[in-house]
PDB file of N, CA and C in Angstrom:
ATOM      1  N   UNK A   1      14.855 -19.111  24.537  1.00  0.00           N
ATOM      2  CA  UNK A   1      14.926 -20.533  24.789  1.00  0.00           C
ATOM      3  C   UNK A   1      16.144 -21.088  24.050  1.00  0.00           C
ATOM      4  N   UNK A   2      16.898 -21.338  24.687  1.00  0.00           N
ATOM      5  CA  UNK A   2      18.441 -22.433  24.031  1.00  0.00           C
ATOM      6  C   UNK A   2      17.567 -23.641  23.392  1.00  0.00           C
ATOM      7  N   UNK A   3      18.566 -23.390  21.772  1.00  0.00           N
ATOM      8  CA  UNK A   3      18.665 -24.562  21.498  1.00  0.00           C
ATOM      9  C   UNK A   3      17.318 -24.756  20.387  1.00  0.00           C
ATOM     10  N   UNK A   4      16.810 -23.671  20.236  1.00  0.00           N
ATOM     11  CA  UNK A   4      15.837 -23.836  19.698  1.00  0.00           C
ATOM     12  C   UNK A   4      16.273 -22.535  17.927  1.00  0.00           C
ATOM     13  N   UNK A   5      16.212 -23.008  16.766  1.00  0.00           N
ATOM     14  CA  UNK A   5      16.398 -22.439  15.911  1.00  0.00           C
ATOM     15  C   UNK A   5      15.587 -21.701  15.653  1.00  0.00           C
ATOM     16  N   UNK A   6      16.263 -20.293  14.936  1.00  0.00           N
ATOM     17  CA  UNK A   6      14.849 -19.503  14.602  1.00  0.00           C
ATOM     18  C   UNK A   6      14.385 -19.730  12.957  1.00  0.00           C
ATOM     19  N   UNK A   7      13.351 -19.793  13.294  1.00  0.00           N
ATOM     20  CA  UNK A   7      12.541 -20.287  12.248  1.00  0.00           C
ATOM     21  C   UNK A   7      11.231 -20.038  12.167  1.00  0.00           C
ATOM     22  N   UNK A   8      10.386 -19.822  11.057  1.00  0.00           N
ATOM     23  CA  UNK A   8       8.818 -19.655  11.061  1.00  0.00           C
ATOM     24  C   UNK A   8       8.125 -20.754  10.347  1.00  0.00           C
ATOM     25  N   UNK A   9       6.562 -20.934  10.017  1.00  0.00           N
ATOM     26  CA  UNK A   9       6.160 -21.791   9.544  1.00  0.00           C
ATOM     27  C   UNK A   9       5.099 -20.963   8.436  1.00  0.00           C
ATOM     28  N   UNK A  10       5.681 -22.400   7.211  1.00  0.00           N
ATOM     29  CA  UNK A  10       4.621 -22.058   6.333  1.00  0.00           C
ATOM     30  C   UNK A  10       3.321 -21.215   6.187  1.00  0.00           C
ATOM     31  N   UNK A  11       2.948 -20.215   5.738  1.00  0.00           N
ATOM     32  CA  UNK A  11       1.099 -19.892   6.355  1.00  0.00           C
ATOM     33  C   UNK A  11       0.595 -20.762   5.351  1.00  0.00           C
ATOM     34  N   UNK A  12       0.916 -22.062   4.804  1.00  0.00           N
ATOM     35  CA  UNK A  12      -0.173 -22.815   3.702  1.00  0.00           C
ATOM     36  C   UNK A  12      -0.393 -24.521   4.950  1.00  0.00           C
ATOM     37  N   UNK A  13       0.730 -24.965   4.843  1.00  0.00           N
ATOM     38  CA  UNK A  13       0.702 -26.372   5.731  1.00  0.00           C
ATOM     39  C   UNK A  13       1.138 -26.404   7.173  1.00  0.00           C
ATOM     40  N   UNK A  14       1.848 -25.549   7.658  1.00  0.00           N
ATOM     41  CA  UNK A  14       2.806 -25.024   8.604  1.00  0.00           C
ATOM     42  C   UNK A  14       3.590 -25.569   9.491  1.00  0.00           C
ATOM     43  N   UNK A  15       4.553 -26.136   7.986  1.00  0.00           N
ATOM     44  CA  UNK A  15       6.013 -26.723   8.218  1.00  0.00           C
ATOM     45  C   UNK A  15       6.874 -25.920   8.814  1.00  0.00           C
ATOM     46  N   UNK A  16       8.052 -26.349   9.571  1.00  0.00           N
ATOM     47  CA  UNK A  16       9.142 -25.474  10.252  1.00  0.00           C
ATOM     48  C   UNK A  16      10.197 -24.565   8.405  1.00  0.00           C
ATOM     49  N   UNK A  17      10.071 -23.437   8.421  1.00  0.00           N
ATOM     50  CA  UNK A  17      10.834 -23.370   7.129  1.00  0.00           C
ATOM     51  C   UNK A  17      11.936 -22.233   7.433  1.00  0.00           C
ATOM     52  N   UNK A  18      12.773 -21.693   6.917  1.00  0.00           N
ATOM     53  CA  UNK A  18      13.203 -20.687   7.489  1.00  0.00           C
ATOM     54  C   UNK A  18      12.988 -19.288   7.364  1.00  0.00           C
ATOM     55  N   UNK A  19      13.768 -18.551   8.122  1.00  0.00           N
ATOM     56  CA  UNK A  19      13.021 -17.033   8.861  1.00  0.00           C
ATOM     57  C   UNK A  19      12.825 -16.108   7.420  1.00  0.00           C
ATOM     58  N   UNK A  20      13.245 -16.033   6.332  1.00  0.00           N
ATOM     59  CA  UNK A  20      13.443 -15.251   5.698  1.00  0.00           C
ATOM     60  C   UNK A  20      11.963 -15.729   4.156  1.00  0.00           C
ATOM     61  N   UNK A  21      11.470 -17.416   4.768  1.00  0.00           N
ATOM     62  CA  UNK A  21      10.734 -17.454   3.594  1.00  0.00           C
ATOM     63  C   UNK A  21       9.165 -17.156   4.199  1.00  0.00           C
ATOM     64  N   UNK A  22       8.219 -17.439   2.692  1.00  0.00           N
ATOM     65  CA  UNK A  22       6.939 -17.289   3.539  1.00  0.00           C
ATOM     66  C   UNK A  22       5.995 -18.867   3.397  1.00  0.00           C
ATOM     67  N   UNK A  23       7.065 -19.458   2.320  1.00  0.00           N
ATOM     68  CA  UNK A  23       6.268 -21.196   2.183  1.00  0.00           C
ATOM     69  C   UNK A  23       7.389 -22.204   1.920  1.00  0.00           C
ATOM     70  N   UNK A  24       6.985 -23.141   2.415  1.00  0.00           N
ATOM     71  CA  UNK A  24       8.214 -24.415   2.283  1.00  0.00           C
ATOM     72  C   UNK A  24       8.305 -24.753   0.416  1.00  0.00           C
ATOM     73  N   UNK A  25       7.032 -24.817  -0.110  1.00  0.00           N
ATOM     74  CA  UNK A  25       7.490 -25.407  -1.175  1.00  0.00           C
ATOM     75  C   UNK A  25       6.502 -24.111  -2.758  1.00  0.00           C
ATOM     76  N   UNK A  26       6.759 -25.000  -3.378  1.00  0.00           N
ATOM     77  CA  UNK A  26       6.363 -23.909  -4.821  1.00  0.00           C
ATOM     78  C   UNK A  26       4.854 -24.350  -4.748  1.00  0.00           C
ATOM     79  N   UNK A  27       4.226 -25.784  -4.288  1.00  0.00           N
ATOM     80  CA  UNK A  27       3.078 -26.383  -4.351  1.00  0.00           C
ATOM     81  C   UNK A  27       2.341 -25.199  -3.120  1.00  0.00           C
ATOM     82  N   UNK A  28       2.732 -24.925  -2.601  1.00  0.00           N
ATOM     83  CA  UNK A  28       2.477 -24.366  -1.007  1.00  0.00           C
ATOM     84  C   UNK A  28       2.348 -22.802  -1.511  1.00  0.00           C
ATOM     85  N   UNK A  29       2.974 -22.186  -2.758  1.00  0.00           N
ATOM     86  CA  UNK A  29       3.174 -20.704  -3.012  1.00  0.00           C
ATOM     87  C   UNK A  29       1.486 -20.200  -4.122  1.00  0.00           C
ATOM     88  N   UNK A  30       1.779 -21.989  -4.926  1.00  0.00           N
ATOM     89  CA  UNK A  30       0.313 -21.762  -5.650  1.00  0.00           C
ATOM     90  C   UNK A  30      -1.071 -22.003  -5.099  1.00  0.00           C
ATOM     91  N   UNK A  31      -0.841 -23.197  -4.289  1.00  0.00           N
ATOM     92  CA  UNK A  31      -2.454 -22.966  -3.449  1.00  0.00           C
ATOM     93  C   UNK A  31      -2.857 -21.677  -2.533  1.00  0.00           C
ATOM     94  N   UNK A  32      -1.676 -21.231  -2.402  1.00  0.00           N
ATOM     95  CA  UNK A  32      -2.028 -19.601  -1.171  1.00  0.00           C
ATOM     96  C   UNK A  32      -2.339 -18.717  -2.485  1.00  0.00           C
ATOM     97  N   UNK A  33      -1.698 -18.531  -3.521  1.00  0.00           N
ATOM     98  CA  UNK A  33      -2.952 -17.822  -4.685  1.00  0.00           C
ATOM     99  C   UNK A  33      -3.930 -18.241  -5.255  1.00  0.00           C
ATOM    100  N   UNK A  34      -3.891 -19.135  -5.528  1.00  0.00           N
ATOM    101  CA  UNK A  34      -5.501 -19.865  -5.528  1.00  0.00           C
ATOM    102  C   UNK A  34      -6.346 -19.670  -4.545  1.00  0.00           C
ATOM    103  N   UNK A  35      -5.820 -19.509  -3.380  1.00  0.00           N
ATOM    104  CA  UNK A  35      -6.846 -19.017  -2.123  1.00  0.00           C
ATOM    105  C   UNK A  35      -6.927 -17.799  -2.223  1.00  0.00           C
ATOM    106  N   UNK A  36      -6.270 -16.683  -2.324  1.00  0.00           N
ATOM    107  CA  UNK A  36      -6.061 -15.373  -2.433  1.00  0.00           C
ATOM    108  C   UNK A  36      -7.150 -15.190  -3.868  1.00  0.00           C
ATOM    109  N   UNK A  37      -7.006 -15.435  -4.935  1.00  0.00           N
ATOM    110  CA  UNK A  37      -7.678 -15.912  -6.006  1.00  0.00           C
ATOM    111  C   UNK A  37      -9.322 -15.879  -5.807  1.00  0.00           C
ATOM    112  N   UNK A  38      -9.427 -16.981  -4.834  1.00  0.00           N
ATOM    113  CA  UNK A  38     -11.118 -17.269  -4.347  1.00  0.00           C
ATOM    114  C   UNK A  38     -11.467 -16.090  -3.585  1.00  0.00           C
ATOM    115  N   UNK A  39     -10.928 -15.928  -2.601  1.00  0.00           N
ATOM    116  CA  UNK A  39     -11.476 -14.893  -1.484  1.00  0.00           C
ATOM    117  C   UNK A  39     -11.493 -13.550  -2.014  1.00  0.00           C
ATOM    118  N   UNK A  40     -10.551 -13.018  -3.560  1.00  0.00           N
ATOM    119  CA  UNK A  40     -10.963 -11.945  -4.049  1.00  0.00           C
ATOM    120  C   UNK A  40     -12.078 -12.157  -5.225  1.00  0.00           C
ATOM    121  N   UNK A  41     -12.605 -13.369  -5.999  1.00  0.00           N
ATOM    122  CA  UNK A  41     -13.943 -13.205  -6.379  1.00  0.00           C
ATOM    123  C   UNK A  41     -14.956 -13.257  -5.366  1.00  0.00           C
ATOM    124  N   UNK A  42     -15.020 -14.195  -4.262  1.00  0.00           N
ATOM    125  CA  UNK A  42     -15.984 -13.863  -3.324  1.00  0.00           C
ATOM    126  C   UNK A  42     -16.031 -12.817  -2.904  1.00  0.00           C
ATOM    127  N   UNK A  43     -15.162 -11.825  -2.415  1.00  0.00           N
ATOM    128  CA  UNK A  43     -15.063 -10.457  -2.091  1.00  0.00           C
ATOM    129  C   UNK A  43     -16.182  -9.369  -3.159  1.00  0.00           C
ATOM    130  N   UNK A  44     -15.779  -9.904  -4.448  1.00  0.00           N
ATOM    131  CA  UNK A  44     -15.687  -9.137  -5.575  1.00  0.00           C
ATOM    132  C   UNK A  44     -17.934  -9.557  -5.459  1.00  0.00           C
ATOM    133  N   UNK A  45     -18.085 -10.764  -5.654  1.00  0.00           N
ATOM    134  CA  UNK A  45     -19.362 -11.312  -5.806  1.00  0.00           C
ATOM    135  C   UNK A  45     -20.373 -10.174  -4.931  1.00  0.00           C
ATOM    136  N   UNK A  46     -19.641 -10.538  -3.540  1.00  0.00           N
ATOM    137  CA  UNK A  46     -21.001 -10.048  -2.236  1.00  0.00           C
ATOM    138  C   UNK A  46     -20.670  -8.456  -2.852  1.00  0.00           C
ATOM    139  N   UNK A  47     -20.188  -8.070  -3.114  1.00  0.00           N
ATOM    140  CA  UNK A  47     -19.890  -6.920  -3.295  1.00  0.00           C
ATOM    141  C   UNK A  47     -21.534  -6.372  -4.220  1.00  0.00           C
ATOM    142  N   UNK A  48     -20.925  -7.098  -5.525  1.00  0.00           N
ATOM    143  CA  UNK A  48     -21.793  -7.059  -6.592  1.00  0.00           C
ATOM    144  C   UNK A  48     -23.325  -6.979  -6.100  1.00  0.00           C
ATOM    145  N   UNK A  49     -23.608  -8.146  -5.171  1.00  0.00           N
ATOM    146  CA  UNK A  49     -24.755  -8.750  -4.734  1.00  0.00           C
ATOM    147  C   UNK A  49     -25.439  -7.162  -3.998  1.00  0.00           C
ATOM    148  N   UNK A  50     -24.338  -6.621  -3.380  1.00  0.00           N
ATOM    149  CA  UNK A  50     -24.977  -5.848  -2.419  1.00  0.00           C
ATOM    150  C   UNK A  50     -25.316  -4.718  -3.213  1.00  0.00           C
ATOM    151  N   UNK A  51     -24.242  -3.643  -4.175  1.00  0.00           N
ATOM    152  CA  UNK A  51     -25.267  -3.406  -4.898  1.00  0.00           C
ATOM    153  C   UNK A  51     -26.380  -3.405  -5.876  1.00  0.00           C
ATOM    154  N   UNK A  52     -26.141  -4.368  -6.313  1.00  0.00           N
ATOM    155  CA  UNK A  52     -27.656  -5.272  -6.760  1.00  0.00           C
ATOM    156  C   UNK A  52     -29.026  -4.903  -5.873  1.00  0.00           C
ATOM    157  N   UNK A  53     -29.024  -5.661  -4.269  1.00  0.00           N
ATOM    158  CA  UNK A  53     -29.492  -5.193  -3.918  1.00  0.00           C
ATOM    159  C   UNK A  53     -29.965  -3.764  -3.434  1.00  0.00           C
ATOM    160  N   UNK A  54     -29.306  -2.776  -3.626  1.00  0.00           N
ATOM    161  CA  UNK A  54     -29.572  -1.318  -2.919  1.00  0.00           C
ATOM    162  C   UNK A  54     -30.031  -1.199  -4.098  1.00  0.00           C
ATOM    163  N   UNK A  55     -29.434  -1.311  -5.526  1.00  0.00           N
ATOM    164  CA  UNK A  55     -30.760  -0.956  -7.179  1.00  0.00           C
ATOM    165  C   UNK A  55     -31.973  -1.165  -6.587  1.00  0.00           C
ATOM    166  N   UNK A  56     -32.188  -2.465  -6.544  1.00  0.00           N
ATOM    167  CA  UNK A  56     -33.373  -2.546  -6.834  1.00  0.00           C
ATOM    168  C   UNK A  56     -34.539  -2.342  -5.410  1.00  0.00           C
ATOM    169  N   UNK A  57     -33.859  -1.983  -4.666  1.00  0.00           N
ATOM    170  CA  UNK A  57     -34.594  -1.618  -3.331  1.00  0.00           C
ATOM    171  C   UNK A  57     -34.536   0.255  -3.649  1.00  0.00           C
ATOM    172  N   UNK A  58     -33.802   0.814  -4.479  1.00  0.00           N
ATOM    173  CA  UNK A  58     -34.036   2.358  -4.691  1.00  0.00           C
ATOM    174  C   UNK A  58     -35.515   2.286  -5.770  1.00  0.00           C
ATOM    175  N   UNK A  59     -35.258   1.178  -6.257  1.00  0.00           N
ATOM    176  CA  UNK A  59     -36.331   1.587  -7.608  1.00  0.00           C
ATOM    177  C   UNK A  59     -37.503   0.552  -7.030  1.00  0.00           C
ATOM    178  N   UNK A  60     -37.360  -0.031  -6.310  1.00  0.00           N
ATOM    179  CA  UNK A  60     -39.297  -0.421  -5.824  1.00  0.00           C
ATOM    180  C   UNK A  60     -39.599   0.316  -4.727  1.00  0.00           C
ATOM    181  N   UNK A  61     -38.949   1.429  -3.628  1.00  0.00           N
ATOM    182  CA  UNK A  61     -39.362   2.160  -3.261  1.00  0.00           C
ATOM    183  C   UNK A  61     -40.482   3.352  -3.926  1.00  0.00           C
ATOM    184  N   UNK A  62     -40.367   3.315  -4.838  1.00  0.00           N
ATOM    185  CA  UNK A  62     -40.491   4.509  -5.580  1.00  0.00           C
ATOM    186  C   UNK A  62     -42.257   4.245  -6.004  1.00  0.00           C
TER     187      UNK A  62
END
């Protein structure tokens, strides 16, 4: 398409920014680790939870 610059968008707000970055601003670089941040203790939690649960479902089988 003419006329059209190449360019990508932010993955935090998804401003036009250019091809070579991955966020428009430094505010935009810390909330995507802060998200990255959350989704690896939640990761980390269910994790926990699950074997939690398989313990104690081995030992009241019994």
């Amino acid at each position: 398409m003419p006329g059209i610059v190449p360019h990508r968008h932010c993955i935090v707000c998804g401003k036009a920014i250019e091809p070579d970055k991955l966020y428009c601003s430094k505010e935009c670089e810390e909330e995507a680790e802060r998200e990255r941040k959350k989704q690896r203790n939640l990761m980390l939690a269910m994790m926990g939870l699950m074997f939690l649960m398989l313990f104690l479902l081995m030992f009241m089988s019994r």
